[in-house]
N, C-alpha and C. Protein backbone atom coordinates (compact mmCIF):
# COMPACT_ATOMS: atom_id res chain seq x y z
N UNK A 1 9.02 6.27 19.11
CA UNK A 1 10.30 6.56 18.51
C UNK A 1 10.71 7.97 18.89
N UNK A 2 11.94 8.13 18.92
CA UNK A 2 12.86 9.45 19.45
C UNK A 2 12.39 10.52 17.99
N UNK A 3 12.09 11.80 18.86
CA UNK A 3 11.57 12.70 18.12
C UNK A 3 13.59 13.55 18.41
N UNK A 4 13.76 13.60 17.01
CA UNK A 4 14.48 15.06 16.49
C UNK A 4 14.52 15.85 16.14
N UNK A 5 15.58 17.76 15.81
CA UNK A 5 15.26 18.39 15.66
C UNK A 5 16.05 18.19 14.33
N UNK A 6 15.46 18.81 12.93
CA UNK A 6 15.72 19.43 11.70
C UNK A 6 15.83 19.79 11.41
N UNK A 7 16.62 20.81 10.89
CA UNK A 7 16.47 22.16 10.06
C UNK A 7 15.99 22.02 9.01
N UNK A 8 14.98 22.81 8.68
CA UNK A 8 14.36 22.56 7.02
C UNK A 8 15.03 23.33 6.71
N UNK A 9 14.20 24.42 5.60
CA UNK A 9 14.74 25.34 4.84
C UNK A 9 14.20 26.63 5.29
N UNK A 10 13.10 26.83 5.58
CA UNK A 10 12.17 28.04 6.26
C UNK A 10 12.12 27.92 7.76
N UNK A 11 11.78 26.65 8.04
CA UNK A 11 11.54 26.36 10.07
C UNK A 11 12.32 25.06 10.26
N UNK A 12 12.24 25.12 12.01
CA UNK A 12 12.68 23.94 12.47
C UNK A 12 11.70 23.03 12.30
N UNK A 13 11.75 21.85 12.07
CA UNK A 13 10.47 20.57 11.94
C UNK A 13 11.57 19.46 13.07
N UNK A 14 10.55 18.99 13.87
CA UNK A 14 10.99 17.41 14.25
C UNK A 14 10.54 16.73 13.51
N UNK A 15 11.95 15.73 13.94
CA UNK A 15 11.85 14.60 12.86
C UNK A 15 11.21 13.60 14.00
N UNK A 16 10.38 12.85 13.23
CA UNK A 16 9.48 11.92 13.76
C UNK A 16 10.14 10.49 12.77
N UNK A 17 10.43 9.58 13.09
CA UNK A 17 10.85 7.70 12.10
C UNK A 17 9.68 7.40 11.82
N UNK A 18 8.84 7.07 12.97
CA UNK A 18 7.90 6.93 12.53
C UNK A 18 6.61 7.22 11.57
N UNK A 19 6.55 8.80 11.72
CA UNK A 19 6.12 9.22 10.70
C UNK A 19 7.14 9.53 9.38
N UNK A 20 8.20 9.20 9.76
CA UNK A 20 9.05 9.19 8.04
C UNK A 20 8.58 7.59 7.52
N UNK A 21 8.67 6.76 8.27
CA UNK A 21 8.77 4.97 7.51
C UNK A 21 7.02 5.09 6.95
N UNK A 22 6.31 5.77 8.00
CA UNK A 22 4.60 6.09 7.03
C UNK A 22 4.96 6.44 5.90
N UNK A 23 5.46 7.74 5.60
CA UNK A 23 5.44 8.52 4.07
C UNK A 23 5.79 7.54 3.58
N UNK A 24 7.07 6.98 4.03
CA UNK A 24 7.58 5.91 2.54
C UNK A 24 7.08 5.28 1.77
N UNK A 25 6.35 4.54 3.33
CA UNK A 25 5.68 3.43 2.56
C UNK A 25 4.13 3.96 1.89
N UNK A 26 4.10 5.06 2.03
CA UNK A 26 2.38 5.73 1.14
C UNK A 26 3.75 6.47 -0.16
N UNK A 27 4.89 6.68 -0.36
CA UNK A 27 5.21 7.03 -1.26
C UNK A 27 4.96 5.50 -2.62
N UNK A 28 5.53 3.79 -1.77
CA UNK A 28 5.46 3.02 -2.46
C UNK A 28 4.42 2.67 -3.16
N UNK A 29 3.59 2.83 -1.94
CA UNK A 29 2.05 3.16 -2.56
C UNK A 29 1.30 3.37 -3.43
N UNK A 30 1.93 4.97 -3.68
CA UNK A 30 0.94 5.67 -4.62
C UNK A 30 1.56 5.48 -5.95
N UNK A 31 2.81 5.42 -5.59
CA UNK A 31 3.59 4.96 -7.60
C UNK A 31 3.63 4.06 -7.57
N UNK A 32 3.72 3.06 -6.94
CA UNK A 32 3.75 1.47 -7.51
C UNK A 32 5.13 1.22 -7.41
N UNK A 33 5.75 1.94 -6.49
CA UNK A 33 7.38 1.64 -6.67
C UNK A 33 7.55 0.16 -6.14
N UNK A 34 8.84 -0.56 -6.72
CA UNK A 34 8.94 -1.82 -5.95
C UNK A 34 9.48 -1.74 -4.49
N UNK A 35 9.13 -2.87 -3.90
CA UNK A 35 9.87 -2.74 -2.42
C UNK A 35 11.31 -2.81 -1.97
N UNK A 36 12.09 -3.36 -3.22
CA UNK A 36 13.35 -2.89 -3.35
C UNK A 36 13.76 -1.83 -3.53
N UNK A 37 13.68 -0.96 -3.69
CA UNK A 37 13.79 0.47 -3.71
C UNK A 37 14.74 0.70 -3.09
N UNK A 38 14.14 0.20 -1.79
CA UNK A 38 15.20 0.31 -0.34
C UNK A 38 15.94 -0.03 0.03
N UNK A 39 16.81 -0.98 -1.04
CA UNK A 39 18.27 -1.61 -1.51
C UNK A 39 19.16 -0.91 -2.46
N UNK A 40 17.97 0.10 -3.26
CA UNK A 40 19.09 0.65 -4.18
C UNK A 40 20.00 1.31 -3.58
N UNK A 41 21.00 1.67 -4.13
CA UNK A 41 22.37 3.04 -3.60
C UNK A 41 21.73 4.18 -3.85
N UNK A 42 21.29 4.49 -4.83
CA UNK A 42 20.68 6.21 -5.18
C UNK A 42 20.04 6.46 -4.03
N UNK A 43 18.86 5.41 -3.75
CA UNK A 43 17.96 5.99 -3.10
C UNK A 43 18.42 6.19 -1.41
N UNK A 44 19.47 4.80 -1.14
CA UNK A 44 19.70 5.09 0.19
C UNK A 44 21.24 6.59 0.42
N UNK A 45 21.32 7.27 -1.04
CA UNK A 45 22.17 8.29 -1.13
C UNK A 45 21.45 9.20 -0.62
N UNK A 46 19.96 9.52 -1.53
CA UNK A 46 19.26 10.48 -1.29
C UNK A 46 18.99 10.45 -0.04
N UNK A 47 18.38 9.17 0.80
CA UNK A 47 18.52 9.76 1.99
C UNK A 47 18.99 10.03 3.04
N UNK A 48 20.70 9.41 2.77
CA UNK A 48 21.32 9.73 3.61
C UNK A 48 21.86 11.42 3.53
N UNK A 49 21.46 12.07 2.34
CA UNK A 49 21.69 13.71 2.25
C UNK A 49 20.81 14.24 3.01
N UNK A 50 19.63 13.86 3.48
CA UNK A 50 19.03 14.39 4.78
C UNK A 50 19.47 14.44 5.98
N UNK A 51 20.80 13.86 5.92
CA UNK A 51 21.87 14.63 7.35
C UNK A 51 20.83 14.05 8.94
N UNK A 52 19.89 13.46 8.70
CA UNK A 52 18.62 12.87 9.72
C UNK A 52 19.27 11.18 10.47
N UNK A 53 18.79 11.13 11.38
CA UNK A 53 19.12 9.58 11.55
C UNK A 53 18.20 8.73 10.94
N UNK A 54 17.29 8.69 10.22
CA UNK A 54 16.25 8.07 9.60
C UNK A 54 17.64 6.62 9.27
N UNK A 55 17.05 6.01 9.30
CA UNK A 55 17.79 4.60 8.76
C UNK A 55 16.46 3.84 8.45
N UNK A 56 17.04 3.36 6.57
CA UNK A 56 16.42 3.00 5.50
C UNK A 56 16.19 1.60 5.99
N UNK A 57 14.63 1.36 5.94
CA UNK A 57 14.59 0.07 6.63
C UNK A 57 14.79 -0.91 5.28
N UNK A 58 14.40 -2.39 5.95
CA UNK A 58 14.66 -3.32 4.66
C UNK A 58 13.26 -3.88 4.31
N UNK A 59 13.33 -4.44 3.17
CA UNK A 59 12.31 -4.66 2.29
C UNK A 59 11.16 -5.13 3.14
N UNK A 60 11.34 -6.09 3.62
CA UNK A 60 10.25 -6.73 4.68
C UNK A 60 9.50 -6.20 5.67
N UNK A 61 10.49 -5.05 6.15
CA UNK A 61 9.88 -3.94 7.19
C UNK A 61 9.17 -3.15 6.34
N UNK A 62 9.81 -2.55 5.11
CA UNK A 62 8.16 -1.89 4.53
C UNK A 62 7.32 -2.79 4.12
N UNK A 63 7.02 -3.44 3.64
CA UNK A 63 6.49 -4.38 3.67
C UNK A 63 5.19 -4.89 4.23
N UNK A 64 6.09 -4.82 5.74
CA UNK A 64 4.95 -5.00 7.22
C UNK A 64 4.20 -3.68 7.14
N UNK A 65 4.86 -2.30 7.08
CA UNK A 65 4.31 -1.36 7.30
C UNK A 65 3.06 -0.86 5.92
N UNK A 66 3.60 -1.24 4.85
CA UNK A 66 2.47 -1.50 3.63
C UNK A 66 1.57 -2.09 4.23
N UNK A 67 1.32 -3.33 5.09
CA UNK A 67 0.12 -4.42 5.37
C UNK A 67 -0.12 -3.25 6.26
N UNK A 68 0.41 -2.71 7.67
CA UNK A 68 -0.04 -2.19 8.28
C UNK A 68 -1.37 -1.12 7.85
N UNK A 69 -0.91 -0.50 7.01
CA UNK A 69 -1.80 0.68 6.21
C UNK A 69 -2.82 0.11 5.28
N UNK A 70 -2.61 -1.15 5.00
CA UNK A 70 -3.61 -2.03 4.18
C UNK A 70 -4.52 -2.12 5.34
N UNK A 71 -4.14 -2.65 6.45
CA UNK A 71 -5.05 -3.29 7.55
C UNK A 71 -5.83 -2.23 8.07
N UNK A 72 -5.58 -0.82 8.35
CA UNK A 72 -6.31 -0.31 8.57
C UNK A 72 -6.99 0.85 7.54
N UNK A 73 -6.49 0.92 6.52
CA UNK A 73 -7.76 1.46 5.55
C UNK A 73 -8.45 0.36 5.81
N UNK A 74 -8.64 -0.80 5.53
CA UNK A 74 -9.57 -1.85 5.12
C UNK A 74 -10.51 -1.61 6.41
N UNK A 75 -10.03 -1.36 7.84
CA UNK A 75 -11.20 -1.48 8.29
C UNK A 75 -11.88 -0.15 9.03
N UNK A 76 -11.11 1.08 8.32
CA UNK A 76 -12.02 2.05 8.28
C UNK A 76 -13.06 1.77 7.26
N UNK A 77 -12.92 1.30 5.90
CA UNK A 77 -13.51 1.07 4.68
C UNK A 77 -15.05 0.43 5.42
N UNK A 78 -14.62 -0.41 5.93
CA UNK A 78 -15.76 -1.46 6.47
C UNK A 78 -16.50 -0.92 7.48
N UNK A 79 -16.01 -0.38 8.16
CA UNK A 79 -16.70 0.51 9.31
C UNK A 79 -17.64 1.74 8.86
N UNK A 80 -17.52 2.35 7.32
CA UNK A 80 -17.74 3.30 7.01
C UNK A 80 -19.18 2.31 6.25
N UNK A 81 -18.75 1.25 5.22
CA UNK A 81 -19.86 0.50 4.80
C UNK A 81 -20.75 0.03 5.68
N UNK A 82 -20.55 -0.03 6.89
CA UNK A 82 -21.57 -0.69 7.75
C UNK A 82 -22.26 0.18 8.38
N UNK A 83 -22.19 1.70 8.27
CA UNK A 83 -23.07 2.58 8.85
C UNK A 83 -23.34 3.12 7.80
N UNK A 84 -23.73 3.12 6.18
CA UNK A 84 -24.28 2.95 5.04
C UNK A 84 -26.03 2.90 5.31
N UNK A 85 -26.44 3.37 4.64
CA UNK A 85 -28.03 3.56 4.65
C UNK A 85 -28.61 2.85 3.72
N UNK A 86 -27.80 2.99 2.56
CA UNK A 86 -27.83 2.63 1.55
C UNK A 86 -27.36 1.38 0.60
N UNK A 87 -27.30 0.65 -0.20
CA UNK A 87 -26.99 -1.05 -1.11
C UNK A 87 -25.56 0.08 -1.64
N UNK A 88 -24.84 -1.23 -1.74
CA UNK A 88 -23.63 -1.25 -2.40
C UNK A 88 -23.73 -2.04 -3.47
N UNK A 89 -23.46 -1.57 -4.45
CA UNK A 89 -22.44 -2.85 -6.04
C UNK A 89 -21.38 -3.26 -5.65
N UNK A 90 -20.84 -4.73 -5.93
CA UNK A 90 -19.75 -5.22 -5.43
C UNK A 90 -19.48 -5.79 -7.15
N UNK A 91 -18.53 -5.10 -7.49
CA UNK A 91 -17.98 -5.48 -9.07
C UNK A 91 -16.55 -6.31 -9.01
N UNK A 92 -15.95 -6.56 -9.55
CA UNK A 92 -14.43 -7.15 -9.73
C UNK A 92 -13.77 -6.71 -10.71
N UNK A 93 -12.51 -6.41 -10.31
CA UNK A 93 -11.86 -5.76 -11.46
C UNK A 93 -10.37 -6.56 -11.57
N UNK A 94 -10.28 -7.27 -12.57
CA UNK A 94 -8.61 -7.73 -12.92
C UNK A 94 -7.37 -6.56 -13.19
N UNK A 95 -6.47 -6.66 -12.67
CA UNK A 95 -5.51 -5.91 -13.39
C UNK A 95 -4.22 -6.43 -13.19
N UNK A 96 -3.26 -5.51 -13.79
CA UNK A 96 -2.11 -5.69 -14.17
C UNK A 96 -0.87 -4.87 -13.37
N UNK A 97 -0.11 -4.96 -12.35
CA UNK A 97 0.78 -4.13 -11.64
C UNK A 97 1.94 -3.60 -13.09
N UNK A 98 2.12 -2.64 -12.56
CA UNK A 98 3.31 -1.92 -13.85
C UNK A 98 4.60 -2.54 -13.53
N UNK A 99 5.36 -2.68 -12.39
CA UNK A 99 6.37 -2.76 -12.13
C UNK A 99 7.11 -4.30 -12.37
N UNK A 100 5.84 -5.47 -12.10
CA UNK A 100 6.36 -6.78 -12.19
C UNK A 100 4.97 -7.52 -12.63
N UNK A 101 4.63 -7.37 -13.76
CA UNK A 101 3.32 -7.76 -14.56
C UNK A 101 3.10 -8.98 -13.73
N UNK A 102 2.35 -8.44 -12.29
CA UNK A 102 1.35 -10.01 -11.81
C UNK A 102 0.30 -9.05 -11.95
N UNK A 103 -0.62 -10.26 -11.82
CA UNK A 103 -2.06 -9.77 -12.19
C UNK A 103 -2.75 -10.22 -10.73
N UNK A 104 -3.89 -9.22 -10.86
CA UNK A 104 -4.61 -9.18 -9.33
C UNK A 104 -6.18 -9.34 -9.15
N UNK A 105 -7.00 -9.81 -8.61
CA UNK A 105 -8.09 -9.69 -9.27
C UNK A 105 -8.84 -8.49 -7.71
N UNK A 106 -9.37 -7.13 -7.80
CA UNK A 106 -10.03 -6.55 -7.18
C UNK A 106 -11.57 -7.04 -6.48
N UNK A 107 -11.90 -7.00 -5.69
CA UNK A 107 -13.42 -6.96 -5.47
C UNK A 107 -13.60 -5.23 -4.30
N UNK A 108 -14.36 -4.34 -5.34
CA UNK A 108 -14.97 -3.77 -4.96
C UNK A 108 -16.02 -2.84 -4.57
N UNK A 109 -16.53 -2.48 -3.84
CA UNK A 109 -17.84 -2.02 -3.27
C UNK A 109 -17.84 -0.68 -3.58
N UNK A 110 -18.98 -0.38 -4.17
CA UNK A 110 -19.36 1.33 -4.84
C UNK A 110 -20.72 1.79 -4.41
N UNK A 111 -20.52 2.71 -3.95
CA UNK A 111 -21.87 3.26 -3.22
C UNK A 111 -22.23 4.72 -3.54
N UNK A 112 -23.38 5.46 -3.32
CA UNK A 112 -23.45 6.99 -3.67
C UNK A 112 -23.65 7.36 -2.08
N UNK A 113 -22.57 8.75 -1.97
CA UNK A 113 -22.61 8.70 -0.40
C UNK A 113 -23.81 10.22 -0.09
N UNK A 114 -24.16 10.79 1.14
CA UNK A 114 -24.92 11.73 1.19
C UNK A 114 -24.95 13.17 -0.02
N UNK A 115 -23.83 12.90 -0.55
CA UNK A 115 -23.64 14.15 -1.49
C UNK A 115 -23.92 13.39 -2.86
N UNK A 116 -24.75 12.22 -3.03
CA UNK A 116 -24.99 11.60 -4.04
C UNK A 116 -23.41 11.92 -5.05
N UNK A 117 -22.33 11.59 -4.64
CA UNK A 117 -21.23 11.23 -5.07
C UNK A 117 -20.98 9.65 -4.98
N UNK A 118 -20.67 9.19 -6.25
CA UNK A 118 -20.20 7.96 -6.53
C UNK A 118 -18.62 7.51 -5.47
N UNK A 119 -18.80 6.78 -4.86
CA UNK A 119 -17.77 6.55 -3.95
C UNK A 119 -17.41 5.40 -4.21
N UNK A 120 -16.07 4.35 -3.91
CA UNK A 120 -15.73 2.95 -4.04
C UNK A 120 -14.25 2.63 -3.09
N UNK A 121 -14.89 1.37 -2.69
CA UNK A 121 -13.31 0.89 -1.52
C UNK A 121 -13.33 -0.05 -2.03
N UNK A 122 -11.48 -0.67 -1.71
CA UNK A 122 -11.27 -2.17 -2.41
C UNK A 122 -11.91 -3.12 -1.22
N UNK A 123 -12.50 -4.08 -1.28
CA UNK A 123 -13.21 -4.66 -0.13
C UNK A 123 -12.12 -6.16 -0.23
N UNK A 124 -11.21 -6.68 -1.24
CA UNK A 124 -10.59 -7.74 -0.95
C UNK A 124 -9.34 -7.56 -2.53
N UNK A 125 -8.66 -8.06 -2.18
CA UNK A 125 -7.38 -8.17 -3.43
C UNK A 125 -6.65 -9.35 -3.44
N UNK A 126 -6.95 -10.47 -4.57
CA UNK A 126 -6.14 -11.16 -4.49
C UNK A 126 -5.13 -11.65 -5.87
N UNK A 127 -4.13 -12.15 -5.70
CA UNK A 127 -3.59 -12.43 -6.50
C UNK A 127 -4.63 -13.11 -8.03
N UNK A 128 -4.31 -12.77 -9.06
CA UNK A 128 -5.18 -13.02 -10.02
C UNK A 128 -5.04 -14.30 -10.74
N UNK A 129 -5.95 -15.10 -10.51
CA UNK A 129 -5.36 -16.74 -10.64
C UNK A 129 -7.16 -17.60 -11.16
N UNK A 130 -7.09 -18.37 -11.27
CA UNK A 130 -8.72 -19.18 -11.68
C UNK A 130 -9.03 -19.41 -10.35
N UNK A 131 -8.36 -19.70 -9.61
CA UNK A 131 -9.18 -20.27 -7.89
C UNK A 131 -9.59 -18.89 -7.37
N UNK A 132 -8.84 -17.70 -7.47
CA UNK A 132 -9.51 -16.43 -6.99
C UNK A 132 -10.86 -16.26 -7.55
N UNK A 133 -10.52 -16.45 -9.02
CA UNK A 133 -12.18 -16.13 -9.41
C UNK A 133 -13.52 -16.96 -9.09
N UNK A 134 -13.15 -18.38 -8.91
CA UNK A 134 -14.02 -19.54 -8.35
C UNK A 134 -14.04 -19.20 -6.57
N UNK A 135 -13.33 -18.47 -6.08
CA UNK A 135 -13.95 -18.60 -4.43
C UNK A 135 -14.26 -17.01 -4.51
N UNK A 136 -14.24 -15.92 -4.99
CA UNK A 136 -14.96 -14.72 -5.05
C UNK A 136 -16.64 -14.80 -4.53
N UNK A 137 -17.10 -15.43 -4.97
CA UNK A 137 -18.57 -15.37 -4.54
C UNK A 137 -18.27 -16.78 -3.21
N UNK A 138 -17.59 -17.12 -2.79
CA UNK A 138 -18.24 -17.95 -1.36
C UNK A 138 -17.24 -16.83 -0.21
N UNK A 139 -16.02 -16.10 -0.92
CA UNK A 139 -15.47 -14.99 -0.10
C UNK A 139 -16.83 -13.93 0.73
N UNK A 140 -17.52 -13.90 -0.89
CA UNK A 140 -18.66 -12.72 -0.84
C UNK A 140 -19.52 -13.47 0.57
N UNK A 141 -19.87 -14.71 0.41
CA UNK A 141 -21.09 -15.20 1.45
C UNK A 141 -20.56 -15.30 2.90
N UNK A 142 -19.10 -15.73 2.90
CA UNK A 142 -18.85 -16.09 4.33
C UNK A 142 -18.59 -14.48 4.53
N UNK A 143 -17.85 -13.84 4.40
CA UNK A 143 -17.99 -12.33 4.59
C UNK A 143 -18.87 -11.50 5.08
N UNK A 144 -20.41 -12.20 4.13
CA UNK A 144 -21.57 -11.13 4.69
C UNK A 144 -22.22 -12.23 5.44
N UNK A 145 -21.85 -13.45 6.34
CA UNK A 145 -22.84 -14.46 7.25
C UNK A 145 -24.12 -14.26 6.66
N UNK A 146 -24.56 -13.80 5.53
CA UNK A 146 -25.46 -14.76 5.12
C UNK A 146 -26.34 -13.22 4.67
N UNK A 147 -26.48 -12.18 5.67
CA UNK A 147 -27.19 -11.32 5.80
C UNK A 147 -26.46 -9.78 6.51
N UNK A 148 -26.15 -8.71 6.00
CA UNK A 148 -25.29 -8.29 6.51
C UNK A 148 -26.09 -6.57 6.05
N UNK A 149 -26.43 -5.51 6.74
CA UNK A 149 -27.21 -4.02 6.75
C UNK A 149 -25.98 -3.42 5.04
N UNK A 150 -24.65 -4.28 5.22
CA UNK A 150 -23.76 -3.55 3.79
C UNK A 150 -24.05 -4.35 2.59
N UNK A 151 -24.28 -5.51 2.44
CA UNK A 151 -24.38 -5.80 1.75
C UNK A 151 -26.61 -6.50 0.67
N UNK A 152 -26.89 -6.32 2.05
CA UNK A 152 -28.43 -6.59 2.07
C UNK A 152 -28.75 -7.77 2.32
N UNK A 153 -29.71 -8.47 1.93
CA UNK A 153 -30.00 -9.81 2.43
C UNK A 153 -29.73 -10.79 1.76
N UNK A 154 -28.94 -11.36 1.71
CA UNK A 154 -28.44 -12.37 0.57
C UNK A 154 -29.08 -13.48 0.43
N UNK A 155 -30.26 -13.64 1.16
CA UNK A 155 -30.90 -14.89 0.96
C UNK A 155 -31.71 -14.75 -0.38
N UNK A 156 -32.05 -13.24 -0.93
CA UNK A 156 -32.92 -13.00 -2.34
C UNK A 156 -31.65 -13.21 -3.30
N UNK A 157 -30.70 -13.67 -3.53
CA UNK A 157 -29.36 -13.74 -4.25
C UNK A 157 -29.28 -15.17 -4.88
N UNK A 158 -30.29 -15.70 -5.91
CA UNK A 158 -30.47 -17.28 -5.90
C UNK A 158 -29.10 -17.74 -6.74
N UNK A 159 -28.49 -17.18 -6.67
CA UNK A 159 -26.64 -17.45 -7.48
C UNK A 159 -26.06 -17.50 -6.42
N UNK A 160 -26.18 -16.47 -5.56
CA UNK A 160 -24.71 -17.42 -4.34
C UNK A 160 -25.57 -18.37 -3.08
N UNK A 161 -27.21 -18.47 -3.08
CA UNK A 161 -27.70 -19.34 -2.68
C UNK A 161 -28.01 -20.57 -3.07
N UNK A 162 -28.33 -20.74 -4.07
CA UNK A 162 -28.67 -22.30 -4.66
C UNK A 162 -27.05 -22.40 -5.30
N UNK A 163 -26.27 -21.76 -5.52
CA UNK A 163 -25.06 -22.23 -5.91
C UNK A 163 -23.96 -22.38 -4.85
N UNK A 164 -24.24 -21.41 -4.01
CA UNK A 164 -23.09 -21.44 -3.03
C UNK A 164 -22.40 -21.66 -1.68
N UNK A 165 -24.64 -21.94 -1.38
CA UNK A 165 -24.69 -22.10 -0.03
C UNK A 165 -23.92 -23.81 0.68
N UNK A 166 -24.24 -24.85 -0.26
CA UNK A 166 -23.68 -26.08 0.36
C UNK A 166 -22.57 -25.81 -0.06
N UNK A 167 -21.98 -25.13 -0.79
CA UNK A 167 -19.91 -25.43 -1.31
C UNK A 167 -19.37 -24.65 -0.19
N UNK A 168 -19.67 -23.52 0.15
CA UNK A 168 -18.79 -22.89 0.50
C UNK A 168 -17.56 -22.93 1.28
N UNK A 169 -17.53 -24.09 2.03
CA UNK A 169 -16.91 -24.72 3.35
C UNK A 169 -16.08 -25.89 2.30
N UNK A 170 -16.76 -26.09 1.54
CA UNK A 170 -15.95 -27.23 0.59
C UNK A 170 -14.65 -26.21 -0.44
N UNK A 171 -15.26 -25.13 -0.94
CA UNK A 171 -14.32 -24.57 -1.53
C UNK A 171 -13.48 -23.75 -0.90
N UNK A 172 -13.30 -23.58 0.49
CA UNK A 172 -12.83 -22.77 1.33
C UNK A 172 -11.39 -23.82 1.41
N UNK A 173 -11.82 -24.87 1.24
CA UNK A 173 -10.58 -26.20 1.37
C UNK A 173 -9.82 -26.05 0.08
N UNK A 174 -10.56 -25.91 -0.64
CA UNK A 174 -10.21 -26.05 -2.60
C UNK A 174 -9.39 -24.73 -2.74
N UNK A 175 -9.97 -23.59 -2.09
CA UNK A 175 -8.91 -22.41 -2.85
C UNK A 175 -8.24 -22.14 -1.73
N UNK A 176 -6.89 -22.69 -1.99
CA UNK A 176 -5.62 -22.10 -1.41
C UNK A 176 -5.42 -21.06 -1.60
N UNK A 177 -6.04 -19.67 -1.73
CA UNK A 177 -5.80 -18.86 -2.73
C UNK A 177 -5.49 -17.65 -1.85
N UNK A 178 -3.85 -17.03 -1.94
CA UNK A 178 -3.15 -15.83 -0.75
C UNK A 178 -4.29 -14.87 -0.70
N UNK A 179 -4.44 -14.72 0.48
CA UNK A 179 -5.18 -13.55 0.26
C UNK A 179 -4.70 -12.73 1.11
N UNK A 180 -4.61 -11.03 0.91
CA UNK A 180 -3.85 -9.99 1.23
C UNK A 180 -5.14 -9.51 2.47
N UNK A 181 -5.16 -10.38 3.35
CA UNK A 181 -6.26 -9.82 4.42
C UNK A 181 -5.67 -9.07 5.61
């Protein structure tokens, strides 16, 4: 994308789109704003007072660019768990979005890293429903093929082995269940 020049307030900055449509979408991010946002008038006021060619994309394009930034935290996350020395806890956490009360169910991985600091990444997010919670543990098995240096050896795991090992391929059919991969 075409780099421009800006006047801030102290220096010149180029303007970069690309790195403006990033911020946005880590602004939607971090507050939980909805993805309409980018329909309101205020907001496409405010930024048309930046005097910038930035043009306010539409919902779907942030959107893409939200997954984009999903897609790759997730696989720094994983890349970082797999050169781990150390066992991870894999917990689940339900919650509640502020903006449009759906509910989500978390699965994620907590580890203590070299500074014996408690650390945690979301390792999967799905919409919060009974089939999410019934394919969570065959997510967990096909995920780690059985045996995986992040997650340990799952064959000592006699809950997702004597329970999960013949379904898993069966419930993989059973839960239709979106998943934000």
């Amino acid at each position: 994308m075409a780099n421009k020049k800006v006047v801030g307030s102290q220096e010149h900055k180029t303007f970069n789109e690309e790195e403006t449509r990033r911020e946005l979408a880590m602004m939607v991010i971090l507050y939980d704003y909805p993805l309409s946002i980018v329909d309101r008038v205020g907001f496409r006021r405010f930024v048309a007072s930046f005097k910038s060619s930035f043009q306010v994309m539409s919902r779907n394009t942030l959107k893409n660019d939200i997954m984009k930034i999903y897609s790759n935290e997730r696989v720094k996350c994983y890349n970082l768990l797999e050169k781990l020395k150390c066992r991870i806890a894999i917990t689940t956490d339900m919650w509640t979005s502020s903006n449009n009360k759906k509910g989500f169910m978390a699965i994620t991985g907590h580890y203590i890293d070299d500074s014996w600091v408690l650390q945690s990444c979301i390792l999967r997010l799905h919409p919060s429903t009974v089939e999410a919670l019934m394919c969570s543990p065959s997510w967990l098995w096909k995920e780690a093929n059985g045996t995986c240096p992040t997650f340990g050896d799952l064959s000592t795991c006699p809950t997702i082995l004597d329970e999960e090992e013949d379904t898993v391929e069966e419930e993989d059919d059973e839960c239709g269940v979106e998943q934000l991969s």
